[in-house]
Protein backbone atom coordinates (compact mmCIF):
# COMPACT_ATOMS: atom_id res chain seq x y z
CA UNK A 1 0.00 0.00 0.00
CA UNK A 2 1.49 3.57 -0.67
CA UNK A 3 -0.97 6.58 0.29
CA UNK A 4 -0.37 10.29 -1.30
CA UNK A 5 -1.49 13.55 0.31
CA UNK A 6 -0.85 17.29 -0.65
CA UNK A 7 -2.24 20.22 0.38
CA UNK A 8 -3.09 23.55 -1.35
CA UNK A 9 -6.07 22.52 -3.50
CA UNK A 10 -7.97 25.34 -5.01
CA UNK A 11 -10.95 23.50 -6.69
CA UNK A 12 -12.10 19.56 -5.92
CA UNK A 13 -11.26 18.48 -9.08
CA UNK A 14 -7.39 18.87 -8.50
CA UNK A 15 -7.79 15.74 -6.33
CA UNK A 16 -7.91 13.99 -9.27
CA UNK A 17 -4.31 15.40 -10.12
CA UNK A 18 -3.10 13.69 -6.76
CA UNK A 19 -4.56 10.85 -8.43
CA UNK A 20 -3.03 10.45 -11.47
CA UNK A 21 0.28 11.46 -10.13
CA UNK A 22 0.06 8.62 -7.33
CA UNK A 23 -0.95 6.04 -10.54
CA UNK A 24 2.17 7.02 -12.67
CA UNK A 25 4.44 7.33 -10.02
CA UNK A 26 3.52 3.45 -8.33
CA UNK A 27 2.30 1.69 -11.22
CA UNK A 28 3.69 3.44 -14.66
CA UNK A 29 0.17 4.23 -15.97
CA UNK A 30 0.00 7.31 -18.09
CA UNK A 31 -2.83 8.84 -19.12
CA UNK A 32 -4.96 7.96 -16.04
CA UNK A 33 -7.05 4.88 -16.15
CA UNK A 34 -10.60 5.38 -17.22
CA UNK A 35 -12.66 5.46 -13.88
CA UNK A 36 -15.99 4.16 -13.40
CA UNK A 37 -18.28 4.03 -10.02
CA UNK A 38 -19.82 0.74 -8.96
CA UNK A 39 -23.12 0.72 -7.44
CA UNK A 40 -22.49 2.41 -3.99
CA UNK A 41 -20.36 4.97 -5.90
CA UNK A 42 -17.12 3.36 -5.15
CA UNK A 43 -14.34 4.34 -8.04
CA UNK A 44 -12.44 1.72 -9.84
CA UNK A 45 -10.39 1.18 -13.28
CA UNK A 46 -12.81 -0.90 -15.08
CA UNK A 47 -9.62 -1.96 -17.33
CA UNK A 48 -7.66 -2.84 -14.35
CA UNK A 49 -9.64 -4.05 -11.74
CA UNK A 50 -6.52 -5.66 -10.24
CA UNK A 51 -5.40 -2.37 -9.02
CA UNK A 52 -7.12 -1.04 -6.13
CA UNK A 53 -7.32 2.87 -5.32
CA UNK A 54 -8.90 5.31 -2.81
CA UNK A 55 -9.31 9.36 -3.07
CA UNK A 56 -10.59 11.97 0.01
CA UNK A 57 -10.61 15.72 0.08
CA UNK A 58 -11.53 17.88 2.31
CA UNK A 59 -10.95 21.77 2.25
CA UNK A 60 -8.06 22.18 0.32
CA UNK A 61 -6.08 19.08 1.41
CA UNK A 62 -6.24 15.79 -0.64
CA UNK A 63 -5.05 12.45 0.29
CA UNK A 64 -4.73 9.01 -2.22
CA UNK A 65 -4.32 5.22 -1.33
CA UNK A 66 -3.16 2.63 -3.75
CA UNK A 67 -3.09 -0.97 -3.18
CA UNK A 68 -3.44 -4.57 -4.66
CA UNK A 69 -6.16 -5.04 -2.85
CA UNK A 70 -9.75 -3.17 -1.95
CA UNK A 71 -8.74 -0.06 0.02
CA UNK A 72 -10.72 3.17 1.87
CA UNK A 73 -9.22 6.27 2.94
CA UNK A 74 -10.58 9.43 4.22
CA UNK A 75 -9.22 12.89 4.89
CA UNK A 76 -11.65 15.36 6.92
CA UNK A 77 -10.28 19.25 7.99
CA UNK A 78 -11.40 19.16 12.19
CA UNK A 79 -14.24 21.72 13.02
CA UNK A 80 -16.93 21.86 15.51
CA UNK A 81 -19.72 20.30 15.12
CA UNK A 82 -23.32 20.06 17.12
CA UNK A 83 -22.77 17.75 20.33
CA UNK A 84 -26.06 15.49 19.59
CA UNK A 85 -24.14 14.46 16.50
CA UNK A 86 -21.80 12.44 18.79
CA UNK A 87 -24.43 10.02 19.93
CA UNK A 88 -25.67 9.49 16.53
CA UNK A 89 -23.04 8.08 15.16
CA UNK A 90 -20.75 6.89 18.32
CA UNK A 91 -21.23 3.21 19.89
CA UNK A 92 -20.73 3.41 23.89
CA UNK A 93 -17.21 2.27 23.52
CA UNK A 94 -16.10 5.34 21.48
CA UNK A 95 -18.43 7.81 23.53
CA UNK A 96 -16.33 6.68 26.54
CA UNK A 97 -13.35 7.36 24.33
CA UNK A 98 -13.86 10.54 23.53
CA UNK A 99 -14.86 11.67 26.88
CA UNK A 100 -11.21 11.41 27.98
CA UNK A 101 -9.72 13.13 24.87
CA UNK A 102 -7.99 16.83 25.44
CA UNK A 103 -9.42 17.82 22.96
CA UNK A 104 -12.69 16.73 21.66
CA UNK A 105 -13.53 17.76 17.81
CA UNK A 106 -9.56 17.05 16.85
CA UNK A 107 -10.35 13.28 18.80
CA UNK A 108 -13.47 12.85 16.92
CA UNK A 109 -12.79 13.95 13.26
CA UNK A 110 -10.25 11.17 14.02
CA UNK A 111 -12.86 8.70 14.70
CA UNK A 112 -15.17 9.21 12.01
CA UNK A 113 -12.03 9.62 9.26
CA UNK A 114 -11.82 6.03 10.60
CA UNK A 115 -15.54 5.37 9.80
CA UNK A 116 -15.20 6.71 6.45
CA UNK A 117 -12.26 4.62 5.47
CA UNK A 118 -13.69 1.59 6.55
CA UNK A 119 -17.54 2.75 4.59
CA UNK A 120 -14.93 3.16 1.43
CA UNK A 121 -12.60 0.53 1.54
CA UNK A 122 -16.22 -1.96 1.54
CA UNK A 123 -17.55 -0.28 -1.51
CA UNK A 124 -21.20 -0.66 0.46
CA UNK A 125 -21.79 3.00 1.58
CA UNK A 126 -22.98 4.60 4.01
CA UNK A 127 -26.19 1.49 4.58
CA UNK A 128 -25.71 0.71 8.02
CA UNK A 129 -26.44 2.92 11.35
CA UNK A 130 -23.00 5.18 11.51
CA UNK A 131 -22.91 4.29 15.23
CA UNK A 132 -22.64 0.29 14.07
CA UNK A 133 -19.63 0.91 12.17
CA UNK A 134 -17.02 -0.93 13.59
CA UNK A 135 -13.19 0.47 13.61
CA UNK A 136 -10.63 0.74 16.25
CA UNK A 137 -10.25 3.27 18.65
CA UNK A 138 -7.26 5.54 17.18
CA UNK A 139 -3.83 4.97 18.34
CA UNK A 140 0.02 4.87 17.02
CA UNK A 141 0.79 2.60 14.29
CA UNK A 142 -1.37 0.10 12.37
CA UNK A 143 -4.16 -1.91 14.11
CA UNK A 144 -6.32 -4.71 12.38
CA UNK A 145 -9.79 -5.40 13.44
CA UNK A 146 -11.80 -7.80 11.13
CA UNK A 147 -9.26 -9.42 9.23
CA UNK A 148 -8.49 -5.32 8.03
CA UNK A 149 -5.76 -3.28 8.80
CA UNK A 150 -6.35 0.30 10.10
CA UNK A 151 -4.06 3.24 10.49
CA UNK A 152 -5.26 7.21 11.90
CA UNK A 153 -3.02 10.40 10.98
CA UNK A 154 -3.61 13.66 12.56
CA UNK A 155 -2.04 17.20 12.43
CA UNK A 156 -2.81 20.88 13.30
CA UNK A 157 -6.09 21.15 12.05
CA UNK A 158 -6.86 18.07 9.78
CA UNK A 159 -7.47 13.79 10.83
CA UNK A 160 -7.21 10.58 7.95
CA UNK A 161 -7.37 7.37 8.26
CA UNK A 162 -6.99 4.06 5.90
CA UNK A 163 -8.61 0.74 6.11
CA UNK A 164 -7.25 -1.96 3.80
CA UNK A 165 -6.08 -5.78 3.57
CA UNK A 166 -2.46 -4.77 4.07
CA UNK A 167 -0.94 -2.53 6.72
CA UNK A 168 -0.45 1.13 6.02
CA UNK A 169 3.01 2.84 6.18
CA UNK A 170 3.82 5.27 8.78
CA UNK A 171 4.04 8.17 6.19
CA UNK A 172 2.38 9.50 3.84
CA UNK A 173 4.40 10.67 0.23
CA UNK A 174 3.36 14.27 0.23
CA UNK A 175 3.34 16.14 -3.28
CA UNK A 176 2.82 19.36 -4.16
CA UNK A 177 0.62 19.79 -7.77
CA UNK A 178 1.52 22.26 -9.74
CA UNK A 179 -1.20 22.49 -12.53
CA UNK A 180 -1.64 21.39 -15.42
CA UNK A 181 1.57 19.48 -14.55
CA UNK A 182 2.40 17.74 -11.44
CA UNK A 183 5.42 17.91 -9.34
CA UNK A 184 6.45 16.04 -6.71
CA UNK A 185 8.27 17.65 -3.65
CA UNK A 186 11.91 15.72 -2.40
């Protein structure tokens, strides 16, 4: 698994960008695979269904996961939120959780990046109760739950996450797009 992120993203589509940069750079495909959505809306290379990918944006930050196997990933800028949110989507255990977090929005953009990669990486959607989604609670390094392998990020400001059959590395390869070509940063 390899997973890309920059930052600086003026418009959604530039995500895209990250993309296609991430699929030359790891697999030697140029143009871009043609993409097509299966029924949930999950993307894939109908050409290449061998090679698994995962895109997220949020603000102007993007973030990319490729693998050889089905993969989710999720990217999510932290800001408040209404407190009755956290019961609708929060089992008990995680409630608990984020009761003894410093800091509470930062603690539980974390969690639901988690959620999202997990939604993703099945292809299914969002079908099921939020609060039935079942991830780990975040911590250093990769965890597997499931039979899948988890790993949380966070910085000033921002939380991802990845789900996948493989464990994540510890870093992502950040990039810096400079449009209409990309370049990557050292």
């Amino acid at each position: 698994m390899v997973i890309y992120s920059c930052a600086g993203l003026t418009s959604r589509a530039q995500a895209r960008e990250l993309l296609a940069l991430a699929v030359l750079e790891t697999w030697g495909l140029s143009p871009l695979p043609e993409i097509a959505r299966m029924e949930q809306g999950k993307p894939f290379f109908p050409e290449r269904q061998n090679l698994h990918f995962n895109l997220s944006h949020s603000g102007d930050l993007a973030l990319c996961a490729l693998d050889s196997a089905p993969v989710g990933v999720d990217i999510q800028v932290v800001r408040e939120r209404r407190p009755s949110l956290l019961r609708r989507v929060c089992s008990a255990q995680e409630l608990a959780w984020l009761e003894n977090q410093p800091d509470l929005w930062p603690a539980f953009t974390l969690l639901w990046a988690l959620k999202e990669s997990r939604v993703k990486e099945s292809g299914q959607g969002l079908t099921a109760s939020i609060r039935e989604i079942r991830v780990p609670l975040p911590e250093a390094g990769p965890v597997q739950l499931d039979g899948l392998w988890f790993r949380a990020w966070s910085g000033p400001g921002w939380a991802a996450a990845v789900c996948g059959h493989t464990p994540a590395p510890e870093n992502f390869l950040k990039k810096r797009l400079t449009f209409p070509l990309c370049e990557g940063l050292p």
